[in-house]
PDB file of N, CA and C in Angstrom:
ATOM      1  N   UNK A   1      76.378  70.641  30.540  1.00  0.00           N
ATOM      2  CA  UNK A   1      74.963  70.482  30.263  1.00  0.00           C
ATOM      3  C   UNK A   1      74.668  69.296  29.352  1.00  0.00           C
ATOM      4  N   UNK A   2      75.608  68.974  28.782  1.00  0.00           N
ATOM      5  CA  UNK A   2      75.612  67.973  27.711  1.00  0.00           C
ATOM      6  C   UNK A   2      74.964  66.782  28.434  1.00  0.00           C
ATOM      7  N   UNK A   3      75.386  66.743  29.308  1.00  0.00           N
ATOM      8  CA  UNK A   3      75.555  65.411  30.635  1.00  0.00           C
ATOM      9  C   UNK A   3      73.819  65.333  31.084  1.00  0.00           C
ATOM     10  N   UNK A   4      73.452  66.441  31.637  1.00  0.00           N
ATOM     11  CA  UNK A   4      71.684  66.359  31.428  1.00  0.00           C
ATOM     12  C   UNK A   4      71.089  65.904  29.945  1.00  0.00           C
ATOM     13  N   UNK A   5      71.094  66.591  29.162  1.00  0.00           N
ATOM     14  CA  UNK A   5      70.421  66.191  28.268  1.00  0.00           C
ATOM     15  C   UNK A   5      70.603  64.634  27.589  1.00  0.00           C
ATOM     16  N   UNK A   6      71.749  64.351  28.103  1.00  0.00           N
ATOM     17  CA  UNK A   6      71.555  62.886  27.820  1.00  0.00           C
ATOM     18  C   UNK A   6      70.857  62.006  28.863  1.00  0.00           C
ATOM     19  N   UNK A   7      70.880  62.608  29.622  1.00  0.00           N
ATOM     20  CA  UNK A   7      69.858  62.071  31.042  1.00  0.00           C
ATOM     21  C   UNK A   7      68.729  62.248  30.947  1.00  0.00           C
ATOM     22  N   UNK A   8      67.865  63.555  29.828  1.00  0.00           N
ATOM     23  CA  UNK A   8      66.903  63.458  29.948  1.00  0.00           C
ATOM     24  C   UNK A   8      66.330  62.870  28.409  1.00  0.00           C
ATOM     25  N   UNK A   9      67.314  61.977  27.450  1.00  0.00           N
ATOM     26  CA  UNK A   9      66.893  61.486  26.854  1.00  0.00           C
ATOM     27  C   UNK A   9      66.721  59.964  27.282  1.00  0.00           C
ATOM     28  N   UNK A  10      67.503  59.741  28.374  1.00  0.00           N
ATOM     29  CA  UNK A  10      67.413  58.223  28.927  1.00  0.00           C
ATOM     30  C   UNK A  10      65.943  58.533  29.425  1.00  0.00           C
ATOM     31  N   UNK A  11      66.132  59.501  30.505  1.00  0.00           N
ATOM     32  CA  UNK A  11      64.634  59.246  31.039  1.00  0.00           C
ATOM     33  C   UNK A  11      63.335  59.271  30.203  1.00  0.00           C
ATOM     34  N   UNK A  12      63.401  60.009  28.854  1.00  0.00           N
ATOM     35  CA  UNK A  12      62.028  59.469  28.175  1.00  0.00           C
ATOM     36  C   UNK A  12      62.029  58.704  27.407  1.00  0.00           C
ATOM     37  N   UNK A  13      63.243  57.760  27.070  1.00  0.00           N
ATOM     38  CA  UNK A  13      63.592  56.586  26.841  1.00  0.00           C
ATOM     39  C   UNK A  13      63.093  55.221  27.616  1.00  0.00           C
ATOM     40  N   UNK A  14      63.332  55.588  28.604  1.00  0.00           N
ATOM     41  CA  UNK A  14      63.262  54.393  30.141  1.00  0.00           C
ATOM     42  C   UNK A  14      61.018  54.708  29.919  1.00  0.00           C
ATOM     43  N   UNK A  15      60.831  56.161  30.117  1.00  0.00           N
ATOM     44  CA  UNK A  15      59.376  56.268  29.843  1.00  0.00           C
ATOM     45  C   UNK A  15      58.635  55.683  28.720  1.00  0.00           C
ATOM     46  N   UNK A  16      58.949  55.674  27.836  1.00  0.00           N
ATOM     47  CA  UNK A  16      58.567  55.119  26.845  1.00  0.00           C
ATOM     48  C   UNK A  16      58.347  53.610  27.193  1.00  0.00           C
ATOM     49  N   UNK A  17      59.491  52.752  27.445  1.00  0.00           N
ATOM     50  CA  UNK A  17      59.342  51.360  27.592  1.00  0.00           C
ATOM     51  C   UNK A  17      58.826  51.286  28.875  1.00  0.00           C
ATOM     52  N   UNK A  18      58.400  52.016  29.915  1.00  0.00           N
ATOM     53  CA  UNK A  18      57.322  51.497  31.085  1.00  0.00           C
ATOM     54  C   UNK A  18      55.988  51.830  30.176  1.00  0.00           C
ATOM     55  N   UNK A  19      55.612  52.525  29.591  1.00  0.00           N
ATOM     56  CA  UNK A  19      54.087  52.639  29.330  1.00  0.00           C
ATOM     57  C   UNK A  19      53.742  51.453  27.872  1.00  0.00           C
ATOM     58  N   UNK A  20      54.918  51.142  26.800  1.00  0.00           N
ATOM     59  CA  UNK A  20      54.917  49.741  26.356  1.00  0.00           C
ATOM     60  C   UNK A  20      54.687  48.429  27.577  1.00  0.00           C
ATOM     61  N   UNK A  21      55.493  48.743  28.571  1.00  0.00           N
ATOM     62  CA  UNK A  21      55.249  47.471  28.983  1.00  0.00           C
ATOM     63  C   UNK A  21      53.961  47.209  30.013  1.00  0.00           C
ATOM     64  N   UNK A  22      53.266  48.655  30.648  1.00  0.00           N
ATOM     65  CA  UNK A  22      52.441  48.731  31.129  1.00  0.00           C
ATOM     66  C   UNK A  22      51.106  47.952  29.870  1.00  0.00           C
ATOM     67  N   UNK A  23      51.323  48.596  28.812  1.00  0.00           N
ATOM     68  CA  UNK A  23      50.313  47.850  27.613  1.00  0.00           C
ATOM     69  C   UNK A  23      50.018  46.613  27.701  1.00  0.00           C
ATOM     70  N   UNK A  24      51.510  45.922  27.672  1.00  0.00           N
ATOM     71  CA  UNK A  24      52.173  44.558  27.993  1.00  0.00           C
ATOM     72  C   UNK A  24      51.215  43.626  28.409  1.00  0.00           C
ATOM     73  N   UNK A  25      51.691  44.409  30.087  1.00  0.00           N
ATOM     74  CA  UNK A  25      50.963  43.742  31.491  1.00  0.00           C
ATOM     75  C   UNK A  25      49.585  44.054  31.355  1.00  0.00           C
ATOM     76  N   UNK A  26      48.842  44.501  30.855  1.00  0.00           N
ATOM     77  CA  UNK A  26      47.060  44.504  30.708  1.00  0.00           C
ATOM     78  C   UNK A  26      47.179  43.592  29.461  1.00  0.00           C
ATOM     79  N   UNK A  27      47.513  42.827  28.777  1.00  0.00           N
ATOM     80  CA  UNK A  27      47.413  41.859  27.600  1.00  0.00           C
ATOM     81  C   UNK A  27      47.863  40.569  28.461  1.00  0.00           C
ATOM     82  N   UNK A  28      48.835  40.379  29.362  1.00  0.00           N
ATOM     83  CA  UNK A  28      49.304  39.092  29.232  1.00  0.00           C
ATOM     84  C   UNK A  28      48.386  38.733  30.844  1.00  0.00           C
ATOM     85  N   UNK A  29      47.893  37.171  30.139  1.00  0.00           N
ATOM     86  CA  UNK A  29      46.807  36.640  31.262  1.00  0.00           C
ATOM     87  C   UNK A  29      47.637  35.338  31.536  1.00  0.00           C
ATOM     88  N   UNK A  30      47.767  35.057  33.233  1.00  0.00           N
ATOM     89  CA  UNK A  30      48.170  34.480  33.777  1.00  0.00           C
ATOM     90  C   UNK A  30      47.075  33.504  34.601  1.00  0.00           C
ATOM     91  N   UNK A  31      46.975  32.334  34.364  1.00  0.00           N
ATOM     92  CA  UNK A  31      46.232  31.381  34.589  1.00  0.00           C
ATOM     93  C   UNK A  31      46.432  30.878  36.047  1.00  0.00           C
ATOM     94  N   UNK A  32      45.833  30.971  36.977  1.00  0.00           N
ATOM     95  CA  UNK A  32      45.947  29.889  39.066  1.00  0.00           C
ATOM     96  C   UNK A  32      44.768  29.011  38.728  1.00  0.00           C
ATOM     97  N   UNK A  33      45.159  27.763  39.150  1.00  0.00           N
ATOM     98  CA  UNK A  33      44.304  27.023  39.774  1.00  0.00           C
ATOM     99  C   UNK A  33      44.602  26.803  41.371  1.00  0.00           C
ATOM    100  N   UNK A  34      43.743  26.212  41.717  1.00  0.00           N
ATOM    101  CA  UNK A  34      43.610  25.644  43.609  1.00  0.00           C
ATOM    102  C   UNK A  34      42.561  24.428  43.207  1.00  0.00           C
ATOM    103  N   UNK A  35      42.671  23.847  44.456  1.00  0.00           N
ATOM    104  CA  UNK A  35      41.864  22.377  44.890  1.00  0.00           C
ATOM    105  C   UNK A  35      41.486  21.724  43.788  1.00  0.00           C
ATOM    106  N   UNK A  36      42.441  21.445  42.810  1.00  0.00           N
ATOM    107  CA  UNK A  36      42.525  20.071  42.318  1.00  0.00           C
ATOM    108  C   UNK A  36      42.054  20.848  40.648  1.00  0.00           C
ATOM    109  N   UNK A  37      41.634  22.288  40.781  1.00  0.00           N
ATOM    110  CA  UNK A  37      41.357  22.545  39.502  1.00  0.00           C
ATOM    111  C   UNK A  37      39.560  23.113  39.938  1.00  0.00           C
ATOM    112  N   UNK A  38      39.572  22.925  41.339  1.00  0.00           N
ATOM    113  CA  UNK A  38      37.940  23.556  41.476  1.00  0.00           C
ATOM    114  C   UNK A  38      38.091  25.092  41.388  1.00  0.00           C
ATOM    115  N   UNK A  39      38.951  25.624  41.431  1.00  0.00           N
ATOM    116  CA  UNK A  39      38.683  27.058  41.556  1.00  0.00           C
ATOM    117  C   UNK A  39      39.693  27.554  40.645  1.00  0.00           C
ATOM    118  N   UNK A  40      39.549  28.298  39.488  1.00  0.00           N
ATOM    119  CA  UNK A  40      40.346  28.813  38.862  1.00  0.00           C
ATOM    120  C   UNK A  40      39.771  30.159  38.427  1.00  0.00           C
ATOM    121  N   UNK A  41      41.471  30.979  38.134  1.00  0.00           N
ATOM    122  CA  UNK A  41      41.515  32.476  38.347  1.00  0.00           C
ATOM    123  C   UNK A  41      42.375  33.173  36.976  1.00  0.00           C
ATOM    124  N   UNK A  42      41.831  33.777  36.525  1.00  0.00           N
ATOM    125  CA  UNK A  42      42.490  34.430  35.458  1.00  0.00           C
ATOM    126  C   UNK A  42      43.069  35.774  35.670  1.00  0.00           C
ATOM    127  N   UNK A  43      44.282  36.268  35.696  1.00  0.00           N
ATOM    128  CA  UNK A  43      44.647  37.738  36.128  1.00  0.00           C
ATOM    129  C   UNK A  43      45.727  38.213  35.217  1.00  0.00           C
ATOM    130  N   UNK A  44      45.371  39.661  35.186  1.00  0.00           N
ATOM    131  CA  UNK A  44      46.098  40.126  34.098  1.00  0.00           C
ATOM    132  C   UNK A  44      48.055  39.975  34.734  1.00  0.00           C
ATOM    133  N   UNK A  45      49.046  40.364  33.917  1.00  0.00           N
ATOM    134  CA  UNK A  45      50.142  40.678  34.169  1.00  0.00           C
ATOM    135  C   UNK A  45      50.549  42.453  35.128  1.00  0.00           C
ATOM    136  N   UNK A  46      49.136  43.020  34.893  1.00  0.00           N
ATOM    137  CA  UNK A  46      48.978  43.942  35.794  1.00  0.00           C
ATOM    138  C   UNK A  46      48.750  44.137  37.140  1.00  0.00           C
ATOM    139  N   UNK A  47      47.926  43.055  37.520  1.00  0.00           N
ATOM    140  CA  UNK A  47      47.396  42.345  38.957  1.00  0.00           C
ATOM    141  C   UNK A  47      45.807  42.308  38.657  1.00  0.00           C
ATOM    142  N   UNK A  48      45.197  42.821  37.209  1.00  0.00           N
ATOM    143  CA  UNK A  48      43.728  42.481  37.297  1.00  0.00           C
ATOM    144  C   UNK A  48      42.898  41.346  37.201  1.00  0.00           C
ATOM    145  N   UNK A  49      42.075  41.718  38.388  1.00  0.00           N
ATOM    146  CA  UNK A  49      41.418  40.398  38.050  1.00  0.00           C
ATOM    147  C   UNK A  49      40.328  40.342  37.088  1.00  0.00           C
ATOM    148  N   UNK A  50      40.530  39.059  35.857  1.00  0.00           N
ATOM    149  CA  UNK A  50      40.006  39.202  34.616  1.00  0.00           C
ATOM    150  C   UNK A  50      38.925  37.932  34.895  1.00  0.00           C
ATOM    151  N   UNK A  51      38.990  36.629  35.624  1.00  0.00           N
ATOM    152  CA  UNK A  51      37.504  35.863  35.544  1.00  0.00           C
ATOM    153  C   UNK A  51      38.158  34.975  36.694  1.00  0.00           C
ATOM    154  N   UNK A  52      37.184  34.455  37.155  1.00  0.00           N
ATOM    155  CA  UNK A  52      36.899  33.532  38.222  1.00  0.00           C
ATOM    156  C   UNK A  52      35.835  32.416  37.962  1.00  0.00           C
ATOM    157  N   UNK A  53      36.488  30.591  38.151  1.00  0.00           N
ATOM    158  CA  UNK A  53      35.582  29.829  38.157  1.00  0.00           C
ATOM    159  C   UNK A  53      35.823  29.012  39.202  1.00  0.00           C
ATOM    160  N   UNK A  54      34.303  28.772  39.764  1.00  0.00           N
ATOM    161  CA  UNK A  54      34.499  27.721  40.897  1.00  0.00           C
ATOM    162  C   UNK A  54      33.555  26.599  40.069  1.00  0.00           C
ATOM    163  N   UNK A  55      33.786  24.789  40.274  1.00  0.00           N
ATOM    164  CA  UNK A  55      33.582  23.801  40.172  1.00  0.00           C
ATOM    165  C   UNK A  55      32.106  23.916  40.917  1.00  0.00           C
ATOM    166  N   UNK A  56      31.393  23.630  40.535  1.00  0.00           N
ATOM    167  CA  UNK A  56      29.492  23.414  41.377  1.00  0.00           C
ATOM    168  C   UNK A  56      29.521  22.626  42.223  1.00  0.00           C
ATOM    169  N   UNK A  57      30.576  21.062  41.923  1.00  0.00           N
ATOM    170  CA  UNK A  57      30.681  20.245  42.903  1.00  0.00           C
ATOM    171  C   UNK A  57      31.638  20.808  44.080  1.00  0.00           C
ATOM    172  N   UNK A  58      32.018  21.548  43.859  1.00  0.00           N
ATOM    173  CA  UNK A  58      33.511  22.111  45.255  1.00  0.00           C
ATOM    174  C   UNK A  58      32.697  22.900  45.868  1.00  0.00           C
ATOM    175  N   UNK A  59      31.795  23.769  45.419  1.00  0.00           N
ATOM    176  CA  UNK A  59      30.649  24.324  45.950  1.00  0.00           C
ATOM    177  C   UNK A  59      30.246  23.791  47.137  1.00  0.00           C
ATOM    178  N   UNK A  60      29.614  22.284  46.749  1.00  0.00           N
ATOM    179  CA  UNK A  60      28.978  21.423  48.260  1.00  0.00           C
ATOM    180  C   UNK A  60      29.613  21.286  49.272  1.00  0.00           C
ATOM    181  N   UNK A  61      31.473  21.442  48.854  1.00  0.00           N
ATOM    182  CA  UNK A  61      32.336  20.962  50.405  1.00  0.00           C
ATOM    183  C   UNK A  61      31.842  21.846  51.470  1.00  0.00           C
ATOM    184  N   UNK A  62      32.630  21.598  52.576  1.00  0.00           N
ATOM    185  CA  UNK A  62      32.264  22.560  53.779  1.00  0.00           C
ATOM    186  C   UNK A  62      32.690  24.101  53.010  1.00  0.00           C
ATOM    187  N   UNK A  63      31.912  24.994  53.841  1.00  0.00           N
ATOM    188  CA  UNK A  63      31.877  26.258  53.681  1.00  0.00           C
ATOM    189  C   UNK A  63      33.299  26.796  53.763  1.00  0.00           C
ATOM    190  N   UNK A  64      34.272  26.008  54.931  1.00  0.00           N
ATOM    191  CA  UNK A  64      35.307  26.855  55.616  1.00  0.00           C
ATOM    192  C   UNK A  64      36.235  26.226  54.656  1.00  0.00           C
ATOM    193  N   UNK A  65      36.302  24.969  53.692  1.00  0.00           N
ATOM    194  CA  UNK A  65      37.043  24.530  52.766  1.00  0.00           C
ATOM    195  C   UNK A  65      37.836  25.505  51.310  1.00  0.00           C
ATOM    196  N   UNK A  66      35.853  25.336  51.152  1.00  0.00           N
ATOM    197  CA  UNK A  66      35.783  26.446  49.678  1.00  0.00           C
ATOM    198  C   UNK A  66      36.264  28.092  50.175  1.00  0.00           C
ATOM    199  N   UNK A  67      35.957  28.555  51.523  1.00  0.00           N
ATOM    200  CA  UNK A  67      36.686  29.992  51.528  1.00  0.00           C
ATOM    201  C   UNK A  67      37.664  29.621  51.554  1.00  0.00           C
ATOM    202  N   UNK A  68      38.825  28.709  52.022  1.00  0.00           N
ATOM    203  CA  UNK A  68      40.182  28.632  52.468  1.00  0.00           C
ATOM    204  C   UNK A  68      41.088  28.353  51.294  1.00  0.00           C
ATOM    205  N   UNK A  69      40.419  27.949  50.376  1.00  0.00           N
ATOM    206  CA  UNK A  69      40.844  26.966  48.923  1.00  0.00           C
ATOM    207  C   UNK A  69      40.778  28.641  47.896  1.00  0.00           C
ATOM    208  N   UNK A  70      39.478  29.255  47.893  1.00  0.00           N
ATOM    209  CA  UNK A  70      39.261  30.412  47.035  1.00  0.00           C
ATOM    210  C   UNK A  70      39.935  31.634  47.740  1.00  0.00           C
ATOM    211  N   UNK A  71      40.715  31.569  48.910  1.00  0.00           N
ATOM    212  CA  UNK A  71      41.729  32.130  49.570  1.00  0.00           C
ATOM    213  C   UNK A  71      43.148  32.513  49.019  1.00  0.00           C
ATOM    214  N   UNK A  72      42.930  31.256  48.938  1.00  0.00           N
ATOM    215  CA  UNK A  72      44.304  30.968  48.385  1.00  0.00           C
ATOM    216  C   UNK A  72      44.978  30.719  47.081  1.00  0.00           C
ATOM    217  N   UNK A  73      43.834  30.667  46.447  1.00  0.00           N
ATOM    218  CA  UNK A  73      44.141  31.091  44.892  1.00  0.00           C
ATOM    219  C   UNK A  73      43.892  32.120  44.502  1.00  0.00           C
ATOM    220  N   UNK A  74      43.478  33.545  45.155  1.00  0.00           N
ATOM    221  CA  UNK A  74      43.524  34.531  45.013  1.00  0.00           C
ATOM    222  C   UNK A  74      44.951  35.296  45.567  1.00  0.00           C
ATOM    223  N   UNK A  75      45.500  34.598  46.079  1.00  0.00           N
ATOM    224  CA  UNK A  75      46.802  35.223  47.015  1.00  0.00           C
ATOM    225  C   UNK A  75      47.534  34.778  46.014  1.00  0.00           C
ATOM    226  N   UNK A  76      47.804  33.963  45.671  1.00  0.00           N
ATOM    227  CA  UNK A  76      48.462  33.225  44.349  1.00  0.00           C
ATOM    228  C   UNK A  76      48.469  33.796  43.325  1.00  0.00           C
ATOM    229  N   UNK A  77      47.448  34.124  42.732  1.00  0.00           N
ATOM    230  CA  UNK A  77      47.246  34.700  41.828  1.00  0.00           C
ATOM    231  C   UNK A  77      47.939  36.161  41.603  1.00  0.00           C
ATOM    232  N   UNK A  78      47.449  36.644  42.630  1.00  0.00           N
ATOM    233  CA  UNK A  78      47.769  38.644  43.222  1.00  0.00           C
ATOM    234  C   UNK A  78      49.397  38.236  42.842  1.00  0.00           C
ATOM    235  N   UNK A  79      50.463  37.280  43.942  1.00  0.00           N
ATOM    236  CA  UNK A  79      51.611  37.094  43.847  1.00  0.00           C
ATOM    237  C   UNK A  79      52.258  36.946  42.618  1.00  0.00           C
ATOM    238  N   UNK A  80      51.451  35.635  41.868  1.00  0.00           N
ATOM    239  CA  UNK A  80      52.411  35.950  40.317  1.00  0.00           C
ATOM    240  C   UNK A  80      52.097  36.637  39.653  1.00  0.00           C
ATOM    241  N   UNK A  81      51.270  37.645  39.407  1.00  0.00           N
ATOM    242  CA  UNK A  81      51.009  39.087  39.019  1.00  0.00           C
ATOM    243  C   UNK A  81      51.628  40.329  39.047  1.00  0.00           C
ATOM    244  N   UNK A  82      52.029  39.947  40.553  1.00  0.00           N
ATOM    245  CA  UNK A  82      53.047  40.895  41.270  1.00  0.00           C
ATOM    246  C   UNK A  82      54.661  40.393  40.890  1.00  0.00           C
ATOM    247  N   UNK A  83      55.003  39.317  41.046  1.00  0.00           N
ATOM    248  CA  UNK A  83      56.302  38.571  40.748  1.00  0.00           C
ATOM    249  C   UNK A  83      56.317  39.451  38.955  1.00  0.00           C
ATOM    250  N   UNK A  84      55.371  38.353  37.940  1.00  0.00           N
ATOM    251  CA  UNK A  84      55.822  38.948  36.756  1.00  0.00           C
ATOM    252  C   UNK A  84      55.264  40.243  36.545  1.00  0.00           C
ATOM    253  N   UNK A  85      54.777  41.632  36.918  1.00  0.00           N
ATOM    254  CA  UNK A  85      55.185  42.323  36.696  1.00  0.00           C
ATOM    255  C   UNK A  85      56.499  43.085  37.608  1.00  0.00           C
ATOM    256  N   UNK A  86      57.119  42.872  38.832  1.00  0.00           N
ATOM    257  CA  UNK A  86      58.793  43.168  39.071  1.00  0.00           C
ATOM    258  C   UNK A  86      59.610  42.755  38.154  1.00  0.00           C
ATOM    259  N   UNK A  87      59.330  41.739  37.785  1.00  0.00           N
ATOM    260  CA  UNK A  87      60.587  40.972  37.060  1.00  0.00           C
ATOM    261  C   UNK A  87      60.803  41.987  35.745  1.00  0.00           C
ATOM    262  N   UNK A  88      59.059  42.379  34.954  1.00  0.00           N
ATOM    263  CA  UNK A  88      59.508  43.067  33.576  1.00  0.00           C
ATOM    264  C   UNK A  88      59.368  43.984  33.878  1.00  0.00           C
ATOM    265  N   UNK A  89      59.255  44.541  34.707  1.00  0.00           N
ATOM    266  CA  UNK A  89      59.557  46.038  35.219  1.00  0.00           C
ATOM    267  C   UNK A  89      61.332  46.409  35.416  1.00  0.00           C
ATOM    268  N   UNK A  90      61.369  45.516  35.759  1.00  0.00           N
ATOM    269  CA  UNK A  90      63.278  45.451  36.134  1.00  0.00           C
ATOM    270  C   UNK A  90      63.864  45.538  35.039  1.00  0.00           C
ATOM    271  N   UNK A  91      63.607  44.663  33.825  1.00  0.00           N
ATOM    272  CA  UNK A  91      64.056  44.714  32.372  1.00  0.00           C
ATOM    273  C   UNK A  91      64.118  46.289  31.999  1.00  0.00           C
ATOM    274  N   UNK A  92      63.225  46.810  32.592  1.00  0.00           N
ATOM    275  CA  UNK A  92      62.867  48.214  31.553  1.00  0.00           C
ATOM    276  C   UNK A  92      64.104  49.562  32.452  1.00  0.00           C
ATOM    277  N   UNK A  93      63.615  49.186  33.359  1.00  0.00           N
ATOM    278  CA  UNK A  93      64.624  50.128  34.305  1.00  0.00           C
ATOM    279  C   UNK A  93      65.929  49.840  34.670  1.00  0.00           C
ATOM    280  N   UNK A  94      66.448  48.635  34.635  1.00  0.00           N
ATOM    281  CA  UNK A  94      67.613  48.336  35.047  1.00  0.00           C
ATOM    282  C   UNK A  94      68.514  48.937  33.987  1.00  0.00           C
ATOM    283  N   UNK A  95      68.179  49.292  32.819  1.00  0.00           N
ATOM    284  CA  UNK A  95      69.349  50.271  31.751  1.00  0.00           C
ATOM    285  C   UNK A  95      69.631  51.701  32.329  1.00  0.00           C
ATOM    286  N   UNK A  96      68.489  52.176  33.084  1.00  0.00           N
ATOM    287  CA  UNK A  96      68.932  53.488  33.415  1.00  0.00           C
ATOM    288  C   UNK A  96      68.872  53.755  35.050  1.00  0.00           C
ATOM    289  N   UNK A  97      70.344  53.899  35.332  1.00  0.00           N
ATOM    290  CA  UNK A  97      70.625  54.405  36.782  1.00  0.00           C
ATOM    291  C   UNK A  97      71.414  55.868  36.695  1.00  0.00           C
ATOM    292  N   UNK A  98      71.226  56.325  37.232  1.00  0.00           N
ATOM    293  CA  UNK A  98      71.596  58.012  37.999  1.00  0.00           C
ATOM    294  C   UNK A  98      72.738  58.210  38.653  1.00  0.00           C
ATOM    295  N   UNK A  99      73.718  58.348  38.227  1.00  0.00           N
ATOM    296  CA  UNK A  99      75.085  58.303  39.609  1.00  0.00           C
ATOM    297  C   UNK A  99      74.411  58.728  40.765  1.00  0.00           C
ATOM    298  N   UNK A 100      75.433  58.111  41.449  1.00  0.00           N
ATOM    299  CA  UNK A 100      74.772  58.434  42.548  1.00  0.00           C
ATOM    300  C   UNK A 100      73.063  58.563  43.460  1.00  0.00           C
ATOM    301  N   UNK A 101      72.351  57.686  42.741  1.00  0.00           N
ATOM    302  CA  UNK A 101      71.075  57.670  43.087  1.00  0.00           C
ATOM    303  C   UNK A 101      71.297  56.105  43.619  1.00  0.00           C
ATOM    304  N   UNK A 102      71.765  55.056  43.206  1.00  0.00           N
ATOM    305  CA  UNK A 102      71.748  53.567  43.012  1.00  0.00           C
ATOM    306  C   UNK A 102      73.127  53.051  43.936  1.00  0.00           C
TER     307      UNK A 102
END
């Protein structure tokens, strides 16, 4: 039994540092730009989206420009959101594996 209870001190160990780092990821803001700096996106380390600016002049391009441009700095954005939170998610969990689960 010894052998559980040290398992279930890892696991509220390992808990502890996901809900620190969940804190983390709602504090740390990750900056996208697109088209030259006309459209920029602020998103948390969580995946939230925290502000959006478009340029007035990028505004005037064609219609199918500015959706394709504000497209794509939203996909960007979502991605390194998603990238850095796996990466510090991995930090937190990679100390505790399960025989035989991994």
């Amino acid at each position: 039994m010894a052998g559980v209870g040290k398992l279930l001190k890892q696991a509220q160990k390992m808990q502890r540092g996901i809900e620190a780092l969940q804190a983390q990821l709602e504090a740390k803001e990750i900056d996208v730009t697109a088209g030259g700096g006309a459209v920029k996106i602020k998103v948390s380390g969580s995946g939230k989206f925290l502000a959006l600016s478009l340029d007035s002049e990028f505004l005037k391009e064609d219609a199918k420009l500015v959706s394709d441009t504000l497209l794509a700095a939203i996909q960007d954005a979502a991605k390194q959101a998603k990238d850095y939170n796996d990466a510090e998610m991995q930090k937190v969990t990679s100390a505790f594996q399960v025989p035989g689960f991994m």
